[in-house]
C-alpha atoms as a PDB file:
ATOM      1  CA  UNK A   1      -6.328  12.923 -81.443  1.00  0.00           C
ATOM      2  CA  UNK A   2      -9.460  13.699 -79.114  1.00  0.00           C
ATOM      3  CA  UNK A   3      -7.360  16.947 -78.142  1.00  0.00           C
ATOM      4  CA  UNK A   4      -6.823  17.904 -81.931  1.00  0.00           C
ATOM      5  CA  UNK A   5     -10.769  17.316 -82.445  1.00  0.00           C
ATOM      6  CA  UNK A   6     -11.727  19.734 -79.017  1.00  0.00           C
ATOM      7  CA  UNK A   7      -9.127  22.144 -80.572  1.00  0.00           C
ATOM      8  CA  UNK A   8     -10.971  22.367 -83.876  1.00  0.00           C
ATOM      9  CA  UNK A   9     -14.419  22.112 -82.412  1.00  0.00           C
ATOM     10  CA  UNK A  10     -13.571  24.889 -80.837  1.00  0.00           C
ATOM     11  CA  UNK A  11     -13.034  26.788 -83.551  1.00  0.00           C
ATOM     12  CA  UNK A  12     -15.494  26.317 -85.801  1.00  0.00           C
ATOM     13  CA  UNK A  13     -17.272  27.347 -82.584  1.00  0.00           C
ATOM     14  CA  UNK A  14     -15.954  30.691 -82.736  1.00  0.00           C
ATOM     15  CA  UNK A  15     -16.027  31.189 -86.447  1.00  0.00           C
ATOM     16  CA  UNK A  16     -20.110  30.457 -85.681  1.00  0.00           C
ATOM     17  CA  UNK A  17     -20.044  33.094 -83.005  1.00  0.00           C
ATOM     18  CA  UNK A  18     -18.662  35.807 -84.894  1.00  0.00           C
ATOM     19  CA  UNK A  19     -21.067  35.212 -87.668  1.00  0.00           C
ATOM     20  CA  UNK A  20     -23.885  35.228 -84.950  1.00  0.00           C
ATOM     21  CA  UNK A  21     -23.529  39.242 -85.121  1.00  0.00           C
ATOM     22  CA  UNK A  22     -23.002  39.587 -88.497  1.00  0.00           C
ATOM     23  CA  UNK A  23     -24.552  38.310 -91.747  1.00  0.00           C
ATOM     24  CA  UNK A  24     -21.726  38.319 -93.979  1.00  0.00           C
ATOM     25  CA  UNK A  25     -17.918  39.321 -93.873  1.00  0.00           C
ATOM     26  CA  UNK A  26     -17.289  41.788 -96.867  1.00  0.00           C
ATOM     27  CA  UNK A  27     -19.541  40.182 -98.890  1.00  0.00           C
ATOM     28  CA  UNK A  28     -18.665  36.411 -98.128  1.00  0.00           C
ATOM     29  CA  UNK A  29     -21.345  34.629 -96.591  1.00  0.00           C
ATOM     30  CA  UNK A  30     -21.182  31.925 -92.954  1.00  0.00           C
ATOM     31  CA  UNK A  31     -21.359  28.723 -95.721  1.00  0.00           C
ATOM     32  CA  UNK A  32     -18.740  30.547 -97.853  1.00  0.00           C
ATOM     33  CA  UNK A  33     -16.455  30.941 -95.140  1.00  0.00           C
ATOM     34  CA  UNK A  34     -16.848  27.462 -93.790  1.00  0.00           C
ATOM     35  CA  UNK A  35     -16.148  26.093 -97.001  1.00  0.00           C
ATOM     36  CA  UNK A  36     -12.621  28.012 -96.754  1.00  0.00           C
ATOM     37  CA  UNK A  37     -12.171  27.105 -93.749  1.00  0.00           C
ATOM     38  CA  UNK A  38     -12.842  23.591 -94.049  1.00  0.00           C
ATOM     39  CA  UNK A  39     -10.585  23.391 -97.103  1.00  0.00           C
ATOM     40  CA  UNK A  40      -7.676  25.037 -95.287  1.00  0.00           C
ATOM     41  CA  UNK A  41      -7.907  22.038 -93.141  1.00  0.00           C
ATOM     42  CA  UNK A  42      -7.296  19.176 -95.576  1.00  0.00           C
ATOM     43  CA  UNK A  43      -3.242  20.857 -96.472  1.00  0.00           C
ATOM     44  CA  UNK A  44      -3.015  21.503 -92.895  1.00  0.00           C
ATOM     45  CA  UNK A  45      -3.681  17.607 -92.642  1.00  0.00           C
ATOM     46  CA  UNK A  46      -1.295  16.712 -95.100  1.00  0.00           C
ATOM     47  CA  UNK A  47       1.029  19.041 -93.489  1.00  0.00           C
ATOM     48  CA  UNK A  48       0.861  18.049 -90.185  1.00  0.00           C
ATOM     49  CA  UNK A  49       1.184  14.455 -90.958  1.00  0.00           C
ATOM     50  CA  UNK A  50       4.521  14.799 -91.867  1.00  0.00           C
ATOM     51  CA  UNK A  51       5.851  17.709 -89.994  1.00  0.00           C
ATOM     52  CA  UNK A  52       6.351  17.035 -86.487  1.00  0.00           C
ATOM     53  CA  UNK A  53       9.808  16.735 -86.786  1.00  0.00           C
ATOM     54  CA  UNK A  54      10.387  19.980 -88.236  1.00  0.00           C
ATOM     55  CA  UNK A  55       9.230  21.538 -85.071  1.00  0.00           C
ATOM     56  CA  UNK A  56      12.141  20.125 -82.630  1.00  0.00           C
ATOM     57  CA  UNK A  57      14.566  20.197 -85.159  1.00  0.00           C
ATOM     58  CA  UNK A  58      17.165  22.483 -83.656  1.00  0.00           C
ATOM     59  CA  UNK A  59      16.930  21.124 -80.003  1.00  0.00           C
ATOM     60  CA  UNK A  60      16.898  17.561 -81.376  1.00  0.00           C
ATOM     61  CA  UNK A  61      19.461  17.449 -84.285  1.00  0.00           C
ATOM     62  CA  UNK A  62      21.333  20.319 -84.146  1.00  0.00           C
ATOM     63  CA  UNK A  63      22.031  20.601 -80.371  1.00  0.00           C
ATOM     64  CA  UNK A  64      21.839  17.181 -79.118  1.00  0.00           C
ATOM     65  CA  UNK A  65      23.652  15.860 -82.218  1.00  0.00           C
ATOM     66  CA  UNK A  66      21.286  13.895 -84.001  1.00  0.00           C
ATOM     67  CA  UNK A  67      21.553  14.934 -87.062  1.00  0.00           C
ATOM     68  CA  UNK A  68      25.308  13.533 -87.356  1.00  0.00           C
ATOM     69  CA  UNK A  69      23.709  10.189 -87.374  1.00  0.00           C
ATOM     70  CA  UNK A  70      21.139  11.095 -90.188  1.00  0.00           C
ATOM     71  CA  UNK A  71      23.962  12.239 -92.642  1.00  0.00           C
ATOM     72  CA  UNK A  72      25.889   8.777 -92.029  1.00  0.00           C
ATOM     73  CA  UNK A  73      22.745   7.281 -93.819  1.00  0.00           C
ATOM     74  CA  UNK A  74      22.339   6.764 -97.787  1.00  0.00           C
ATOM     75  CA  UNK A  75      19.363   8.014 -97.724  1.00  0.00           C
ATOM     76  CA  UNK A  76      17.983  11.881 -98.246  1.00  0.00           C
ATOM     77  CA  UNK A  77      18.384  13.718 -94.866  1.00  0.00           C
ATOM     78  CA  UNK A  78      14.939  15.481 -95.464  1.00  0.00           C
ATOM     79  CA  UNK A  79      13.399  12.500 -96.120  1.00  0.00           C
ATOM     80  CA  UNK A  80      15.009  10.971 -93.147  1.00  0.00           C
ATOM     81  CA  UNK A  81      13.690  13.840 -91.150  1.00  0.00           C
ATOM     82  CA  UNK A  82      10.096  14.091 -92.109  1.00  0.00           C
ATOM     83  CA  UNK A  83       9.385  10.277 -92.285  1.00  0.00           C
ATOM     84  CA  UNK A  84      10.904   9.087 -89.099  1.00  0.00           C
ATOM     85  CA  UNK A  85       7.648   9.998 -87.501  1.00  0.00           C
ATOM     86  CA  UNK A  86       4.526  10.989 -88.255  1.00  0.00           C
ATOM     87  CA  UNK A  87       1.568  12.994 -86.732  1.00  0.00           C
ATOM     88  CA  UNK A  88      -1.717  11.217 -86.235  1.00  0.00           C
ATOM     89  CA  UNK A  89      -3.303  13.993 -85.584  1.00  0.00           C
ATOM     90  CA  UNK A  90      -3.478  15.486 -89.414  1.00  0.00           C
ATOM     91  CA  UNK A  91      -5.982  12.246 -90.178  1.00  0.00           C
ATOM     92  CA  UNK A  92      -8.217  14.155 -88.122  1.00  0.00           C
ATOM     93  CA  UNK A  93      -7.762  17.090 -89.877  1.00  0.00           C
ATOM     94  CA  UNK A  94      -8.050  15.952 -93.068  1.00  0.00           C
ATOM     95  CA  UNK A  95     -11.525  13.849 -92.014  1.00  0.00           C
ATOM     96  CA  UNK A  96     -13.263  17.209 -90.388  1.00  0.00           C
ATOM     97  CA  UNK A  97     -12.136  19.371 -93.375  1.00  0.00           C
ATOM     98  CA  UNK A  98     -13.952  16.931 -96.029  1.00  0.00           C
ATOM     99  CA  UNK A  99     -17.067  16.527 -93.353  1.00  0.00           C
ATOM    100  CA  UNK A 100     -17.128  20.580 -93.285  1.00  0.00           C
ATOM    101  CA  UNK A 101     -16.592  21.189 -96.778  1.00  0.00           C
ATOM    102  CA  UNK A 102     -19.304  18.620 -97.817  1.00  0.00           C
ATOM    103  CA  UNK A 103     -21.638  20.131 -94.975  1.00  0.00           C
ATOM    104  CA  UNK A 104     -21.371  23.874 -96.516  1.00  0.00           C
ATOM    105  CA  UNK A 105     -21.301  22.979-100.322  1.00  0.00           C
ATOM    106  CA  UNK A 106     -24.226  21.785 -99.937  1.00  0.00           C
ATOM    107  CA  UNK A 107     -26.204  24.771 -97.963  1.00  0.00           C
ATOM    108  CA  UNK A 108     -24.159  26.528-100.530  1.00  0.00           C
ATOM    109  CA  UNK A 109     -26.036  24.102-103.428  1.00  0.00           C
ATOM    110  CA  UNK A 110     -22.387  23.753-105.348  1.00  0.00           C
ATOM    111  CA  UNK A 111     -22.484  21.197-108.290  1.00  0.00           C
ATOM    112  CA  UNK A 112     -18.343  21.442-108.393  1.00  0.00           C
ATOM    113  CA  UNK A 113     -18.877  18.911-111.419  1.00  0.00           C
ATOM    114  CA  UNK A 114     -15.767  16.125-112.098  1.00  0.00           C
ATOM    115  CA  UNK A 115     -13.365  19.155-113.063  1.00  0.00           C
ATOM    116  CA  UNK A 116     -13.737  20.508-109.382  1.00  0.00           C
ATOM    117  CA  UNK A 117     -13.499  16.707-107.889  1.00  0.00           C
ATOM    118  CA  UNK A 118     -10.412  16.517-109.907  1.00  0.00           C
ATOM    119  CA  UNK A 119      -8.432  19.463-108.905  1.00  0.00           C
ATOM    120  CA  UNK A 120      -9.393  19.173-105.164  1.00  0.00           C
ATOM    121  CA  UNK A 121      -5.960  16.324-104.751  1.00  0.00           C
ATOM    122  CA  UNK A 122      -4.215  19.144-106.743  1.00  0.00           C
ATOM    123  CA  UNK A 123      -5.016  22.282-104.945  1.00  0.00           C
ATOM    124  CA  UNK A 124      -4.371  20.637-101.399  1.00  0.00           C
ATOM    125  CA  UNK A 125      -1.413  19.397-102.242  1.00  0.00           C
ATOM    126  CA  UNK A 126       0.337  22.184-103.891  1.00  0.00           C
ATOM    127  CA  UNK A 127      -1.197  24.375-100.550  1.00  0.00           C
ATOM    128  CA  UNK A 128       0.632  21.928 -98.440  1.00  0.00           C
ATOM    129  CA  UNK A 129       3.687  22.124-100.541  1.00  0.00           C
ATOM    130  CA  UNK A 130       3.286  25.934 -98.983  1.00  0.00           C
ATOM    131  CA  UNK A 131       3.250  25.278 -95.677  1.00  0.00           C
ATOM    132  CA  UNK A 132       6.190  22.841 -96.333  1.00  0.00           C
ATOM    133  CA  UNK A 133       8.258  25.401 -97.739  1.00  0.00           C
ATOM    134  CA  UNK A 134       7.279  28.096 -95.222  1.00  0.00           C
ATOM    135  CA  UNK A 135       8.304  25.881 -91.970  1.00  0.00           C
ATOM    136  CA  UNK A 136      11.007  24.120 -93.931  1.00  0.00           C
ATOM    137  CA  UNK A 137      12.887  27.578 -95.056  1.00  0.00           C
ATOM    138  CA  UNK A 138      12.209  28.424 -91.068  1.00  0.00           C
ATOM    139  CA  UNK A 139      13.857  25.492 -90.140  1.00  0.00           C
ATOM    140  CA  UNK A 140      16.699  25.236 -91.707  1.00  0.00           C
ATOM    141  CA  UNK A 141      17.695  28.942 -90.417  1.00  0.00           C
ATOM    142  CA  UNK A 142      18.838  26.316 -87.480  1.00  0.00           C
ATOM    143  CA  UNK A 143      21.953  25.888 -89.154  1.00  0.00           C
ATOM    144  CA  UNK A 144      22.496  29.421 -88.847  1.00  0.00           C
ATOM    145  CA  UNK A 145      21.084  30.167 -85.218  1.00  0.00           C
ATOM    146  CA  UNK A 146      21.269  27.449 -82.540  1.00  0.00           C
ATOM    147  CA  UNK A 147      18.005  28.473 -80.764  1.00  0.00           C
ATOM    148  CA  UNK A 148      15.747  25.177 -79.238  1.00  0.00           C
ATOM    149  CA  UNK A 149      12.492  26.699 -79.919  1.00  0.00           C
ATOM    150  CA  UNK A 150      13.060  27.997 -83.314  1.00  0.00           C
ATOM    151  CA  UNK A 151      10.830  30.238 -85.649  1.00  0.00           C
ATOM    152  CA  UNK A 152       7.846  28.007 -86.016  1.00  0.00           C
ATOM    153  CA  UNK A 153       6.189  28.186 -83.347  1.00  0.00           C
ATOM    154  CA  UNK A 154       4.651  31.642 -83.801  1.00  0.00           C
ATOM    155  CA  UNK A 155       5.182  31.126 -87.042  1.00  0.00           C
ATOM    156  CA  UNK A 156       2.581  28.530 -86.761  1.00  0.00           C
ATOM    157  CA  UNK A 157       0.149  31.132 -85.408  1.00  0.00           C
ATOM    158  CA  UNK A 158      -0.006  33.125 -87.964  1.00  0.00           C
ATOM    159  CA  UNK A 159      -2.146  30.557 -90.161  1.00  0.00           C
ATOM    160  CA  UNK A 160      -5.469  30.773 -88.847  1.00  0.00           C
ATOM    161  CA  UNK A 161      -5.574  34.287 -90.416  1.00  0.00           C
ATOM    162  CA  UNK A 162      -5.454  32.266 -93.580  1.00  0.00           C
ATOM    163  CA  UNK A 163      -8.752  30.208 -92.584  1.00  0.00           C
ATOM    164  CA  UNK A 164     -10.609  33.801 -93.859  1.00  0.00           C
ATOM    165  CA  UNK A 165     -11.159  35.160 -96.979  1.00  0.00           C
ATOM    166  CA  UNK A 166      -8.295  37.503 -97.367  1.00  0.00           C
ATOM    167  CA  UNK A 167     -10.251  40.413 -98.727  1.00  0.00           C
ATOM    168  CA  UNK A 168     -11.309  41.175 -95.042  1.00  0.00           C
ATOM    169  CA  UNK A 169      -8.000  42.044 -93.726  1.00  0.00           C
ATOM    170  CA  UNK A 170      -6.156  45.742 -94.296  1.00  0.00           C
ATOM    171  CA  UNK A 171      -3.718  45.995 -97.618  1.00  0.00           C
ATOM    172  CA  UNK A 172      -0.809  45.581 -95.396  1.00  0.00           C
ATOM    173  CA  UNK A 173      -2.176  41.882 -94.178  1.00  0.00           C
ATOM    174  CA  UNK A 174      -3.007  40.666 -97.252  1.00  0.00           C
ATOM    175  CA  UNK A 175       0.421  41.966 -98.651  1.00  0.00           C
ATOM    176  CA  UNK A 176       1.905  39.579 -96.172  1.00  0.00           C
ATOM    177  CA  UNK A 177      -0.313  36.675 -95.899  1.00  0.00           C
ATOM    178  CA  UNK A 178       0.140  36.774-100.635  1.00  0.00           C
ATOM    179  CA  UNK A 179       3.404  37.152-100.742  1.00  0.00           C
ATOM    180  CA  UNK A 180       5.287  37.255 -97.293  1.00  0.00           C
ATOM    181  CA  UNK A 181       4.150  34.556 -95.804  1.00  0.00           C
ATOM    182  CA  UNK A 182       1.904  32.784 -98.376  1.00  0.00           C
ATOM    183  CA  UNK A 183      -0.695  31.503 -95.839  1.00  0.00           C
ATOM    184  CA  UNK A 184      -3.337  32.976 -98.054  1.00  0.00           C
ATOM    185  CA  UNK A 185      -2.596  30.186-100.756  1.00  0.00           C
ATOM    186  CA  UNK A 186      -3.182  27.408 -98.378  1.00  0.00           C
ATOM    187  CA  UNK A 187      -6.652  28.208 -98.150  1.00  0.00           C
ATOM    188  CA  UNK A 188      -8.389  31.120 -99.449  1.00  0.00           C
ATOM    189  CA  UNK A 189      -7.457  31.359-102.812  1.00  0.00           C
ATOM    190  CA  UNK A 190      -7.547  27.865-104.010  1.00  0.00           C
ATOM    191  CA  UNK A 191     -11.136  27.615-102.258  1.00  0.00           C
ATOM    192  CA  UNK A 192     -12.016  30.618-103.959  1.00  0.00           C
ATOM    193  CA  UNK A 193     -12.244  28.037-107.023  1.00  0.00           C
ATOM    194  CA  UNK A 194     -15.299  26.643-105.410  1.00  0.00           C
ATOM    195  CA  UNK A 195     -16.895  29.869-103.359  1.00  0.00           C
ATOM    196  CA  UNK A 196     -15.391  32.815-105.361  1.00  0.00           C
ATOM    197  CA  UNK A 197     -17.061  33.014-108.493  1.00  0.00           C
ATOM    198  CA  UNK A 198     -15.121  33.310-111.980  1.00  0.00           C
ATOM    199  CA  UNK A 199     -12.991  36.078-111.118  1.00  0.00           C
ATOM    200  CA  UNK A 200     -11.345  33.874-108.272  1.00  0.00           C
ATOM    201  CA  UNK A 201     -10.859  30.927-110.921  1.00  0.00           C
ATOM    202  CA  UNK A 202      -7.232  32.152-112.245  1.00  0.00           C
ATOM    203  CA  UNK A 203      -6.015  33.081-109.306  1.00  0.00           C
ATOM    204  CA  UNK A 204      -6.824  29.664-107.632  1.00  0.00           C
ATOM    205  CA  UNK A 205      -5.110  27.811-110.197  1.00  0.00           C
ATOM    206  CA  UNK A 206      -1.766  29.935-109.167  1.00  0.00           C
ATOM    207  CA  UNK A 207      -1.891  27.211-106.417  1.00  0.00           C
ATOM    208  CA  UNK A 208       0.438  25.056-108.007  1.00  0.00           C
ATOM    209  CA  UNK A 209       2.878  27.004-109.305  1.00  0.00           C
ATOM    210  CA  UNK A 210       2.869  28.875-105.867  1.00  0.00           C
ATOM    211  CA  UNK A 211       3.291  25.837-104.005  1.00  0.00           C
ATOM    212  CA  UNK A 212       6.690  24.743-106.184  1.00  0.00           C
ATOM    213  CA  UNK A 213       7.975  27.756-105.888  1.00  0.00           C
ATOM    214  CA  UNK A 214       7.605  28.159-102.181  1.00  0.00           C
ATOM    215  CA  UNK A 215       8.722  24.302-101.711  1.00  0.00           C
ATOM    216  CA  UNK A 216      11.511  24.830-103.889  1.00  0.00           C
ATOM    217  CA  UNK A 217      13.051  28.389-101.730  1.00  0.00           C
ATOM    218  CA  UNK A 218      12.468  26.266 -98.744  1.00  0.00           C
ATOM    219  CA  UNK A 219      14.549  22.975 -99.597  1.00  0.00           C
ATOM    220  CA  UNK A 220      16.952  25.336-101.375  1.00  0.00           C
ATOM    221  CA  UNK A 221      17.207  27.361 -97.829  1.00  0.00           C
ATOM    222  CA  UNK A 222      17.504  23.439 -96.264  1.00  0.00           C
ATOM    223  CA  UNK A 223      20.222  22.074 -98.799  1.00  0.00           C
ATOM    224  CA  UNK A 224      22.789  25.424 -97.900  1.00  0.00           C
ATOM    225  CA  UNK A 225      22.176  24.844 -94.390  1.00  0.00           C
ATOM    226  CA  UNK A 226      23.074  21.191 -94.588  1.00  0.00           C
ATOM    227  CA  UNK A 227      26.534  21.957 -96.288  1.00  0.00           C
ATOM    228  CA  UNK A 228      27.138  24.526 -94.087  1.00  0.00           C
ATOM    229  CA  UNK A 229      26.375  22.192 -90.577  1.00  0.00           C
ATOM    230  CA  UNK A 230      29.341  21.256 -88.467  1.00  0.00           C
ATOM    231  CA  UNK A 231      29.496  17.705 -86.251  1.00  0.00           C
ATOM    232  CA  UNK A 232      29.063  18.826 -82.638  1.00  0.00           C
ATOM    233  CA  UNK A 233      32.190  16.856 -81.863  1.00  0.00           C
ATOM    234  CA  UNK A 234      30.981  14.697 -79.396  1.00  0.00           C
END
């Protein structure tokens, strides 16, 4: 947990650097851009809490036969898999996000009124149903290719692109980070709600609906991979 904090420390550390040369980033402000950033932290949380046993999947239940004695249980293999541990280290995410949110709404003076308390659960939840369905879809390829390291891992990289406002990357990027790999729904445009004025608004409350949809290609990817596994035999 200390480790996750230096990690994150860090970061913010570098976000302050870069914005120690420059006053604003296309138009979006430090405090804007900490609020995103902060945000993005509190589906990572969620995420991360329940994840960890996506990442050693193949190695662990494919190769070494695990997952054999999952499917002898009445219970929901995915269930099974992301509950049988659980990483601390998302409580520390989802503490620092809150702290950095409430730190630049208010040197941002937002009143986000009981409507914007309200759809705060929603929003982080349905951007962690994202990043669910991104690393769960990624995961199950492991029915398909016995590899011990897997997709994820750089993957996993590719989301602190999403912790800025997607406007300042090329067409291209944000063509991939929308609709590729949805990163850009984790954090920038459902804190646009908050940072992004009125034109933002609609987009933001996509979240949702992009979060179901991305949860529901994953588990579908998941549920064909599970008929199609084999018993290693041993």
């Amino acid at each position: 947990m200390t480790a996750n904090l230096v990690s994150l420390g860090v970061q913010l550390l570098v976000l302050s650097a870069v914005f120690s040369k420059v006053e604003s980033l296309r138009g979006w402000s430090y405090d804007q851009v900490l609020f995103i950033y902060g945000f993005s932290l509190l589906p990572l949380g969620l995420f991360n809490l329940v994840s960890v046993n996506l990442y050693g999947f193949s190695e662990q239940y494919i190769i070494e036969g695990d997952f054999d004695r999952i499917l002898l249980r009445p219970v929901n293999p995915l269930a099974q898999i992301l509950c049988s541990s659980f990483g601390t280290g998302g409580i520390n995410e989802l503490i620092l996000g809150g702290a950095v949110m409430a730190y630049a709404g208010s040197r941002l003076g937002l009143d986000i009124g009981a409507a914007g308390f309200a759809l705060l659960p929603l929003l982080a939840v349905s951007a962690a149903l994202v990043y669910t369905g991104v690393f769960l879809g990624l995961t199950a390829l492991s029915f398909w290719m016995e590899d011990r390291l897997g997709l994820a891992p750089p993957v996993y990289n590719v989301i602190r692109f999403s912790r800025y406002p997607v406007t300042i990357f090329s067409p291209l990027v944000r063509l991939l980070l929308t609709f590729v790999l949805p990163f850009a729904w984790v954090a920038f445009y459902p804190a646009a709600w908050y940072v992004g004025g009125e034109q933002w608004e609609r987009v933001a409350l996509l979240t949702p609906a992009v979060g179901g949809l991305t949860f529901g290609i994953g588990y579908l990817t998941w549920t064909r991979g599970v008929r199609r596994y084999t018993s290693t035999g041993s």
